[in-house]
PDB file of N, CA and C in Angstrom:
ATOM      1  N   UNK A   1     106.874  61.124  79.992  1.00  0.00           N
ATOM      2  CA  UNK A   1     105.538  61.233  80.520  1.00  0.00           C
ATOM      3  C   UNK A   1     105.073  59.870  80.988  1.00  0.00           C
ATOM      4  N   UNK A   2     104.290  59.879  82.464  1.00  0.00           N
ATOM      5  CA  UNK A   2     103.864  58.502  82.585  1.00  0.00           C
ATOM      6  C   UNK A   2     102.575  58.547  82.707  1.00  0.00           C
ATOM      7  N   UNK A   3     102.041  57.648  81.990  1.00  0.00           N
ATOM      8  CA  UNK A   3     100.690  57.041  81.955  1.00  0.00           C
ATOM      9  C   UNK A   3     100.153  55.983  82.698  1.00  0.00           C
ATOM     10  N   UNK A   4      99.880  56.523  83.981  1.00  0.00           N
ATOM     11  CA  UNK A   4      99.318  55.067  84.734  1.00  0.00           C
ATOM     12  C   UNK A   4      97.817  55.323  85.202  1.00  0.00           C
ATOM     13  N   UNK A   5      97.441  54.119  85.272  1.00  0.00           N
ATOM     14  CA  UNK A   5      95.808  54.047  85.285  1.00  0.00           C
ATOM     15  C   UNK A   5      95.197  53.073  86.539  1.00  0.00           C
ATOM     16  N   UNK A   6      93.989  53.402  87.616  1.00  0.00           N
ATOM     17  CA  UNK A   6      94.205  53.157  88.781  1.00  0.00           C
ATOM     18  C   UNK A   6      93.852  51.823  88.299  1.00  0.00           C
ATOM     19  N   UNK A   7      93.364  50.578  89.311  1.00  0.00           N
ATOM     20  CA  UNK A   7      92.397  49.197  88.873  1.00  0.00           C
ATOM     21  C   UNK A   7      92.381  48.944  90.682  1.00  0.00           C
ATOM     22  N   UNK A   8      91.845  48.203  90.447  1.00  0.00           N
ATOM     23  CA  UNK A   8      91.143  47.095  91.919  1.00  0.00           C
ATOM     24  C   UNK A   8      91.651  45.667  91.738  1.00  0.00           C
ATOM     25  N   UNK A   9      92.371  45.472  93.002  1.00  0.00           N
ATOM     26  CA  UNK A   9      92.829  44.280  93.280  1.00  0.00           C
ATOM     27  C   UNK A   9      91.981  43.611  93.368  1.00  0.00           C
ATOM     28  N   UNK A  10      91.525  42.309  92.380  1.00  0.00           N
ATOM     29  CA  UNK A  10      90.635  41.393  93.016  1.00  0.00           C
ATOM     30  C   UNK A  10      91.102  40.105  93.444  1.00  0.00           C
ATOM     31  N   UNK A  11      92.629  39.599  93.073  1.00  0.00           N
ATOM     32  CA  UNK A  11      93.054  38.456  93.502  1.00  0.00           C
ATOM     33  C   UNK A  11      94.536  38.881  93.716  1.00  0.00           C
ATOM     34  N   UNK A  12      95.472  37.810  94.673  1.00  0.00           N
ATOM     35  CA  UNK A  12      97.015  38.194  94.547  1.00  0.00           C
ATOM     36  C   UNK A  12      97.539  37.106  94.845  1.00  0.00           C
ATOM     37  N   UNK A  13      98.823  36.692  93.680  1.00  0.00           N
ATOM     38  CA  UNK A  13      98.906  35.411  93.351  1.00  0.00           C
ATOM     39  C   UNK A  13     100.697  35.905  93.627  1.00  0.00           C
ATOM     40  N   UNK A  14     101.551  35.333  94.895  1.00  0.00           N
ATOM     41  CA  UNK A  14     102.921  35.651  94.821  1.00  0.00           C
ATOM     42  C   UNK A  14     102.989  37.448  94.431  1.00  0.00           C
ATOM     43  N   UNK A  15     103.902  37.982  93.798  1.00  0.00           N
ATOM     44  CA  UNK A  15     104.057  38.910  93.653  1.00  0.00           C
ATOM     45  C   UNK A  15     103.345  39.988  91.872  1.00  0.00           C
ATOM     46  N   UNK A  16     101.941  38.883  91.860  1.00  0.00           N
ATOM     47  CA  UNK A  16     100.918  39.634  91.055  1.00  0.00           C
ATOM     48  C   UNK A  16      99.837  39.251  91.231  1.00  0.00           C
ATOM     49  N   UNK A  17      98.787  40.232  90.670  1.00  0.00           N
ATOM     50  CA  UNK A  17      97.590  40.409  91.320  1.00  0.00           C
ATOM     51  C   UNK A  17      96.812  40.634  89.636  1.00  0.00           C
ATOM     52  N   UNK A  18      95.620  40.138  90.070  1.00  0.00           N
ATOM     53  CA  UNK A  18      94.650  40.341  89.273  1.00  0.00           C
ATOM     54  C   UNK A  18      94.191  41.456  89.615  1.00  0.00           C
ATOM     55  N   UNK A  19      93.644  42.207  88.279  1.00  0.00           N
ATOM     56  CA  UNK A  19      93.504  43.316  88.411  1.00  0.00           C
ATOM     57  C   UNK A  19      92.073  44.603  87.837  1.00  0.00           C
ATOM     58  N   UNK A  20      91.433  44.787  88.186  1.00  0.00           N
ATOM     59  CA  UNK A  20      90.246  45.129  87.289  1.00  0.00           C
ATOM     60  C   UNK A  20      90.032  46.584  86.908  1.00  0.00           C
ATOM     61  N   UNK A  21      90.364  46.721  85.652  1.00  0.00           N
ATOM     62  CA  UNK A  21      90.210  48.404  85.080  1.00  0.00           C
ATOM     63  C   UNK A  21      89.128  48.774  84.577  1.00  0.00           C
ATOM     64  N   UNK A  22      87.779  49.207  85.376  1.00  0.00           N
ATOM     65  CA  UNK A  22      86.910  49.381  84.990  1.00  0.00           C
ATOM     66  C   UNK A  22      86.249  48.649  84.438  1.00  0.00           C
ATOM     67  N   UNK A  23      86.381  46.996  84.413  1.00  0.00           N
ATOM     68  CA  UNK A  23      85.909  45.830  83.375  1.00  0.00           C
ATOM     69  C   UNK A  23      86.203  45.179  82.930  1.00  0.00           C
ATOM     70  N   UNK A  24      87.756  45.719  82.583  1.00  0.00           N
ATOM     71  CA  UNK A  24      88.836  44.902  82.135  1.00  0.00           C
ATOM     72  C   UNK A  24      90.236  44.551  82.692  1.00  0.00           C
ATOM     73  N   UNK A  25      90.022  43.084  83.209  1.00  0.00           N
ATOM     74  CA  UNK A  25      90.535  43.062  84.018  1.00  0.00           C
ATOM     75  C   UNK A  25      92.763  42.364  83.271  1.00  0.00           C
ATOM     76  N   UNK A  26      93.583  42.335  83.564  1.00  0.00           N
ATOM     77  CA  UNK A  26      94.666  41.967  83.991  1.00  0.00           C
ATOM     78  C   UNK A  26      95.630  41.605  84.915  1.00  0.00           C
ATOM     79  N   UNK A  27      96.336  41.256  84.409  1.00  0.00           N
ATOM     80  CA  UNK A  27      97.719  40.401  85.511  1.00  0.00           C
ATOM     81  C   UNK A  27      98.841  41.729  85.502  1.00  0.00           C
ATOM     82  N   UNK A  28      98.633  42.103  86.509  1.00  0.00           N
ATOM     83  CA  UNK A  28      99.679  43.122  86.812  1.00  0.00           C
ATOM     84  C   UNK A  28     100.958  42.743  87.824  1.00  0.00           C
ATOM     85  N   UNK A  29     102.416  43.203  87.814  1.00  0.00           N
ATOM     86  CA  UNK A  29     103.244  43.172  88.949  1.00  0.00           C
ATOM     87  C   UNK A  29     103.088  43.648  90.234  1.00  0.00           C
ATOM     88  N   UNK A  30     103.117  42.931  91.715  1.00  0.00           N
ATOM     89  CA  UNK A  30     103.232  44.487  92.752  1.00  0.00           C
ATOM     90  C   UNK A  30     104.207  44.373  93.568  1.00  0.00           C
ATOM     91  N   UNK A  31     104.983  43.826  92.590  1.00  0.00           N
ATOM     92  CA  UNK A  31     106.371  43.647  93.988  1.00  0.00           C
ATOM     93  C   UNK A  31     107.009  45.332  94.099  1.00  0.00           C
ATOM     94  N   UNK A  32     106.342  45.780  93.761  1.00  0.00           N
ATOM     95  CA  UNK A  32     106.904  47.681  93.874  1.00  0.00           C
ATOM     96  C   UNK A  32     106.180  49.059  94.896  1.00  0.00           C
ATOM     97  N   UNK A  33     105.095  48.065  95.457  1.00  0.00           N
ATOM     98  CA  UNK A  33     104.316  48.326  96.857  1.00  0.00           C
ATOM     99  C   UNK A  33     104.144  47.418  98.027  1.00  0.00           C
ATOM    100  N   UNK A  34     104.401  48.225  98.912  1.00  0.00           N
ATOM    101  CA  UNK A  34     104.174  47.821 100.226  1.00  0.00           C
ATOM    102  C   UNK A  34     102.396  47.208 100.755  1.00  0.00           C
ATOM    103  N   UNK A  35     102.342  45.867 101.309  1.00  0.00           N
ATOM    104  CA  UNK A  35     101.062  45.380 102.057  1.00  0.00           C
ATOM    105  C   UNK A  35     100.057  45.705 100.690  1.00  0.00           C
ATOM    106  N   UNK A  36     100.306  44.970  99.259  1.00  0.00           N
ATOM    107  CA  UNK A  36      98.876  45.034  98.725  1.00  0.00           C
ATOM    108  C   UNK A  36      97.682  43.734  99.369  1.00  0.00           C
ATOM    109  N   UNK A  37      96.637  44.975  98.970  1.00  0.00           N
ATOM    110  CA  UNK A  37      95.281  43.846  99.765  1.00  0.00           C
ATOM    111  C   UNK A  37      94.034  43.587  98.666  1.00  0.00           C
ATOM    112  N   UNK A  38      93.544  42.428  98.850  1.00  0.00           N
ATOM    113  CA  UNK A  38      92.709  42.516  97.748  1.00  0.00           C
ATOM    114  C   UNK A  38      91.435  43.197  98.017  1.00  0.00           C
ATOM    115  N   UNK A  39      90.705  44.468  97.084  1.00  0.00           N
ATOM    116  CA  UNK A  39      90.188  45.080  97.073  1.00  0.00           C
ATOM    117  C   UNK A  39      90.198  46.394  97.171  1.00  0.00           C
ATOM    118  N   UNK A  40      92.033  46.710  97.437  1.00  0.00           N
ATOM    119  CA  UNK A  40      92.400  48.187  97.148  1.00  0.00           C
ATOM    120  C   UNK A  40      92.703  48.709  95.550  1.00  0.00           C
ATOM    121  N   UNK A  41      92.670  49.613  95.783  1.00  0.00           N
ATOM    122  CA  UNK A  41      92.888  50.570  94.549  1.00  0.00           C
ATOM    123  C   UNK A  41      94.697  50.586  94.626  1.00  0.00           C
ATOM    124  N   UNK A  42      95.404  50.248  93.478  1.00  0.00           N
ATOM    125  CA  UNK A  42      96.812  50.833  92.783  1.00  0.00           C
ATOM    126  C   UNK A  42      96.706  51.294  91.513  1.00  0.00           C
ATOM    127  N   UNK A  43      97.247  52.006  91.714  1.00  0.00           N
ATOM    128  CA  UNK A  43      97.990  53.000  90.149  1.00  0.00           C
ATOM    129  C   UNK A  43      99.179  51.957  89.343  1.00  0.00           C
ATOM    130  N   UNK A  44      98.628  51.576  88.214  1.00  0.00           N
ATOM    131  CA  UNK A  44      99.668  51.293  87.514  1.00  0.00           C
ATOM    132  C   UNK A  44     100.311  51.881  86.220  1.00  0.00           C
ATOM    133  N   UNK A  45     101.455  51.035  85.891  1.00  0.00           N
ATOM    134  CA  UNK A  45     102.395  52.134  84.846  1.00  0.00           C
ATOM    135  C   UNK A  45     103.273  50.505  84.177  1.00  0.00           C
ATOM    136  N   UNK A  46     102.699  50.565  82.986  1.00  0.00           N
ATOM    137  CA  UNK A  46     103.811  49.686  82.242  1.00  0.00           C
ATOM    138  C   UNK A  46     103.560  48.074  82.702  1.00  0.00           C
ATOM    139  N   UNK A  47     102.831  47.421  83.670  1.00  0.00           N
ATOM    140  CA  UNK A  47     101.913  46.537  84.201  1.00  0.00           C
ATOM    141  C   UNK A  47     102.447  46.019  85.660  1.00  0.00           C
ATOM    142  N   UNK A  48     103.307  47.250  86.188  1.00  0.00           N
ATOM    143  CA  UNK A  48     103.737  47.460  87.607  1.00  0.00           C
ATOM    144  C   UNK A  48     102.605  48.471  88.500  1.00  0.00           C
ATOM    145  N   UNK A  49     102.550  47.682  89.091  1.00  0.00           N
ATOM    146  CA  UNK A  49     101.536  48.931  90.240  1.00  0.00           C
ATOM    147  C   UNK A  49     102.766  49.582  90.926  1.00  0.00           C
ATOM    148  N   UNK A  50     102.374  50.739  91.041  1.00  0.00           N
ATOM    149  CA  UNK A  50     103.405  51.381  91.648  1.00  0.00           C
ATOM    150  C   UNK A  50     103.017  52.630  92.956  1.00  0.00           C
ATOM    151  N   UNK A  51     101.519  52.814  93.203  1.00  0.00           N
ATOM    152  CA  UNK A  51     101.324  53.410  94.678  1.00  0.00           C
ATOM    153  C   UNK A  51      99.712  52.836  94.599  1.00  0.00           C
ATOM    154  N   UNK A  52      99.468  52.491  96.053  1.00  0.00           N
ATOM    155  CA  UNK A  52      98.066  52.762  96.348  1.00  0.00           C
ATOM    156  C   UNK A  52      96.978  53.900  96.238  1.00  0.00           C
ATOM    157  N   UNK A  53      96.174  54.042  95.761  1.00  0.00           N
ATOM    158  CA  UNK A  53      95.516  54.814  96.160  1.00  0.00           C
ATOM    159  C   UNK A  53      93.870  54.704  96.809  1.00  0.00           C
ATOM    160  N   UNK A  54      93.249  55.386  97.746  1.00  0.00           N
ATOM    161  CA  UNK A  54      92.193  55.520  97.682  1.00  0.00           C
ATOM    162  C   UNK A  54      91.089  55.435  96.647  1.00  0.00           C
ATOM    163  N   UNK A  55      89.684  54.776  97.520  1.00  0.00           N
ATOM    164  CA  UNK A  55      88.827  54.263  96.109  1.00  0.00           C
ATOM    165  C   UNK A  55      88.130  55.618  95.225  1.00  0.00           C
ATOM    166  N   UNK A  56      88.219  56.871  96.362  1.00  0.00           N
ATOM    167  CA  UNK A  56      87.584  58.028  96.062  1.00  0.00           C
ATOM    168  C   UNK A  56      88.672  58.725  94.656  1.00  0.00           C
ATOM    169  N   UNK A  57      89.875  58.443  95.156  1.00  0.00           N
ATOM    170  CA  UNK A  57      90.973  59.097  94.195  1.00  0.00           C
ATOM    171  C   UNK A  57      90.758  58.449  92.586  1.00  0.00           C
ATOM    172  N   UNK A  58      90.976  56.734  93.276  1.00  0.00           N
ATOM    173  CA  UNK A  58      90.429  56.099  92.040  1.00  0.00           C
ATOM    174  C   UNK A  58      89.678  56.110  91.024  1.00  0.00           C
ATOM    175  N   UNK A  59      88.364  56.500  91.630  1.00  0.00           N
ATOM    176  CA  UNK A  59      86.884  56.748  91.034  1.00  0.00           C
ATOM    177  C   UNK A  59      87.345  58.054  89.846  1.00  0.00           C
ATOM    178  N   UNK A  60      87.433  59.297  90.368  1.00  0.00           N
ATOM    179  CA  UNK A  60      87.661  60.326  89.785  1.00  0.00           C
ATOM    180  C   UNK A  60      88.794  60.248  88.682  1.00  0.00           C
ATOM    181  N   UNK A  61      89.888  59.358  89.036  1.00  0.00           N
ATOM    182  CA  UNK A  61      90.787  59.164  87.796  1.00  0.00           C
ATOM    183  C   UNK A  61      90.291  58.291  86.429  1.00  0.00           C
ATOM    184  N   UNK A  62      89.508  57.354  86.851  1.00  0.00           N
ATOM    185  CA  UNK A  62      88.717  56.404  86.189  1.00  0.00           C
ATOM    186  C   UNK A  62      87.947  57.268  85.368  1.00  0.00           C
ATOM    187  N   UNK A  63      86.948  57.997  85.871  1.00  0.00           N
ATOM    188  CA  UNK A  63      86.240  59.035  85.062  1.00  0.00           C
ATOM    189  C   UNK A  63      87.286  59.973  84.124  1.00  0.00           C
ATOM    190  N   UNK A  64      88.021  60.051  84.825  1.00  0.00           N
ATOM    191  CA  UNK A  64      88.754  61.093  83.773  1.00  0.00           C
ATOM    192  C   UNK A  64      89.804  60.553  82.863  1.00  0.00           C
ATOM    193  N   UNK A  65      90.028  59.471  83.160  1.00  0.00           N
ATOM    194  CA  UNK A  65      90.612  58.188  81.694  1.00  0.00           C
ATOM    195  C   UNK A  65      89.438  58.438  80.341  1.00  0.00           C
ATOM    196  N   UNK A  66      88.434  57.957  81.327  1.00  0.00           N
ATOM    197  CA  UNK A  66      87.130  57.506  80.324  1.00  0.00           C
ATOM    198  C   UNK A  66      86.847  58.842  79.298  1.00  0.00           C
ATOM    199  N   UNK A  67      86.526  59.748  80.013  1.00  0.00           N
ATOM    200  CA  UNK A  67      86.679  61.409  79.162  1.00  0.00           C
ATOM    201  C   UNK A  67      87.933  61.082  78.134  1.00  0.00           C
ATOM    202  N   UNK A  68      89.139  61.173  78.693  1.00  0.00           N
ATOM    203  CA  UNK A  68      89.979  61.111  77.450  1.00  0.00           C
ATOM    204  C   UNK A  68      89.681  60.147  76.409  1.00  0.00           C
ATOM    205  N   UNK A  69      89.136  59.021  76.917  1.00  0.00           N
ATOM    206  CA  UNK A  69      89.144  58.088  75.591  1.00  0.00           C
ATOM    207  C   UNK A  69      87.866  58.538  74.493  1.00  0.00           C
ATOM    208  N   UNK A  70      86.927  58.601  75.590  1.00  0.00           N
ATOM    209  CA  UNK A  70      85.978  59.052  74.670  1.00  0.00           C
ATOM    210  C   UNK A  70      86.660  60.552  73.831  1.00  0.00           C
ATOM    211  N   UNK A  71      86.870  61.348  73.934  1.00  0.00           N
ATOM    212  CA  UNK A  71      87.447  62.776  73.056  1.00  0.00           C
ATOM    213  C   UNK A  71      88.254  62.123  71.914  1.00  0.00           C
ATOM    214  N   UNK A  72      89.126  61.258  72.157  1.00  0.00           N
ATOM    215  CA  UNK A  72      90.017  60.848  71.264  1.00  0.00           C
ATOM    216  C   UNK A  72      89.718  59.188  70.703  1.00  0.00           C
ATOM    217  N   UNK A  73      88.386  58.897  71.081  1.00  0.00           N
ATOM    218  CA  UNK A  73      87.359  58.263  69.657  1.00  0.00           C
ATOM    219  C   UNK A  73      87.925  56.856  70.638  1.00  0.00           C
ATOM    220  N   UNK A  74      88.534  56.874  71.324  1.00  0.00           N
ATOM    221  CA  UNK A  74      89.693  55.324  71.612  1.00  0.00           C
ATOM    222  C   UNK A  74      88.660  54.435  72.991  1.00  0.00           C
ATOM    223  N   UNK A  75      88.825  53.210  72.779  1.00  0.00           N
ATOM    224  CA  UNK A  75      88.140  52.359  74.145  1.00  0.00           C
ATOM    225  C   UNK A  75      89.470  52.179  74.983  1.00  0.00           C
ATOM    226  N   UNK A  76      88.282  52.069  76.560  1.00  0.00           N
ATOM    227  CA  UNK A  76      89.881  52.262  77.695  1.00  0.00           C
ATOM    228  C   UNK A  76      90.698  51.232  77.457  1.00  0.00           C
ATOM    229  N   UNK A  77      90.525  49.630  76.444  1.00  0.00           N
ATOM    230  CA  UNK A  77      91.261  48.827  76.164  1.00  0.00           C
ATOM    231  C   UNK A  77      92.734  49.182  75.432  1.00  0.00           C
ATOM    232  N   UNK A  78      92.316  50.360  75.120  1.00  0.00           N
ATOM    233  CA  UNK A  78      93.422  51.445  74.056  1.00  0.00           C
ATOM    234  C   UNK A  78      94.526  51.708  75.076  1.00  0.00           C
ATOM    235  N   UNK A  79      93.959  52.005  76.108  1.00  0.00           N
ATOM    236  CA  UNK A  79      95.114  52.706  76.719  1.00  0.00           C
ATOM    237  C   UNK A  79      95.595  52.033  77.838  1.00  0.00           C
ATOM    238  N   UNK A  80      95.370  50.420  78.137  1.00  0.00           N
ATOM    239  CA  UNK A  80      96.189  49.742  79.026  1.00  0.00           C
ATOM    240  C   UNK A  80      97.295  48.780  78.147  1.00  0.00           C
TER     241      UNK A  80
END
Protein backbone atom coordinates (compact mmCIF):
# COMPACT_ATOMS: atom_id res chain seq x y z
CA UNK A 1 0.00 0.00 0.00
CA UNK A 2 1.30 3.50 -0.75
CA UNK A 3 0.86 6.38 1.28
CA UNK A 4 1.65 9.57 -0.37
CA UNK A 5 0.61 12.97 0.63
CA UNK A 6 0.32 16.08 -1.78
CA UNK A 7 2.69 19.49 -0.46
CA UNK A 8 3.64 22.76 -2.37
CA UNK A 9 6.85 23.47 -3.72
CA UNK A 10 8.12 26.48 -2.12
CA UNK A 11 11.87 26.34 -2.93
CA UNK A 12 14.16 23.91 -5.31
CA UNK A 13 17.58 23.39 -4.42
CA UNK A 14 19.45 20.84 -7.30
CA UNK A 15 17.37 17.84 -7.26
CA UNK A 16 15.21 18.78 -3.86
CA UNK A 17 12.76 21.02 -3.00
CA UNK A 18 11.34 22.43 -0.03
CA UNK A 19 8.26 21.43 0.63
CA UNK A 20 5.04 22.52 2.54
CA UNK A 21 2.37 19.98 3.95
CA UNK A 22 -0.21 21.94 5.09
CA UNK A 23 2.32 23.83 7.59
CA UNK A 24 4.73 21.57 7.79
CA UNK A 25 7.10 21.99 5.78
CA UNK A 26 10.24 19.41 4.47
CA UNK A 27 13.12 18.52 2.23
CA UNK A 28 11.81 16.20 -0.19
CA UNK A 29 13.58 14.36 -3.47
CA UNK A 30 12.27 15.28 -7.17
CA UNK A 31 14.60 13.84 -9.31
CA UNK A 32 11.49 11.35 -10.15
CA UNK A 33 9.42 14.21 -12.01
CA UNK A 34 9.60 15.97 -14.93
CA UNK A 35 9.90 20.32 -14.98
CA UNK A 36 9.18 20.77 -11.07
CA UNK A 37 8.21 24.52 -10.45
CA UNK A 38 8.05 26.31 -7.41
CA UNK A 39 4.57 26.64 -6.32
CA UNK A 40 3.13 23.43 -7.79
CA UNK A 41 1.52 20.78 -6.05
CA UNK A 42 3.48 16.94 -5.96
CA UNK A 43 2.42 13.86 -4.41
CA UNK A 44 4.89 12.36 -2.33
CA UNK A 45 5.77 8.77 -1.08
CA UNK A 46 8.72 7.86 1.21
CA UNK A 47 10.26 11.70 0.72
CA UNK A 48 10.29 11.26 -3.23
CA UNK A 49 7.74 13.27 -5.07
CA UNK A 50 6.61 11.20 -7.50
CA UNK A 51 3.64 13.01 -9.85
CA UNK A 52 2.35 16.49 -10.03
CA UNK A 53 -0.73 17.31 -9.28
CA UNK A 54 -3.18 20.10 -9.55
CA UNK A 55 -3.85 22.63 -6.63
CA UNK A 56 -7.69 21.65 -6.82
CA UNK A 57 -6.68 17.77 -6.59
CA UNK A 58 -4.34 18.80 -3.87
CA UNK A 59 -6.74 20.74 -1.75
CA UNK A 60 -9.27 17.83 -1.57
CA UNK A 61 -6.52 15.22 -0.72
CA UNK A 62 -5.22 17.52 2.03
CA UNK A 63 -8.71 17.60 3.49
CA UNK A 64 -9.04 14.12 3.35
CA UNK A 65 -5.49 13.32 5.08
CA UNK A 66 -6.71 15.74 7.75
CA UNK A 67 -10.19 13.62 8.25
CA UNK A 68 -8.08 10.57 8.63
CA UNK A 69 -5.89 11.96 11.19
CA UNK A 70 -8.36 13.49 13.03
CA UNK A 71 -10.63 9.82 13.26
CA UNK A 72 -7.54 8.11 14.29
CA UNK A 73 -6.70 10.76 17.22
CA UNK A 74 -3.07 11.29 15.11
CA UNK A 75 -1.53 15.02 13.94
CA UNK A 76 -0.69 15.22 10.08
CA UNK A 77 3.02 15.28 11.59
CA UNK A 78 2.08 11.44 12.21
CA UNK A 79 1.79 10.63 8.93
CA UNK A 80 4.75 12.27 6.97
Amino acid sequence: MCLAIPGKILEITGNQALVDFDGIQQKIIIALIQNPEIGKYVVVHAGYAIEQINEEEAMEAIEQWKEIAEDQDLDLTDML
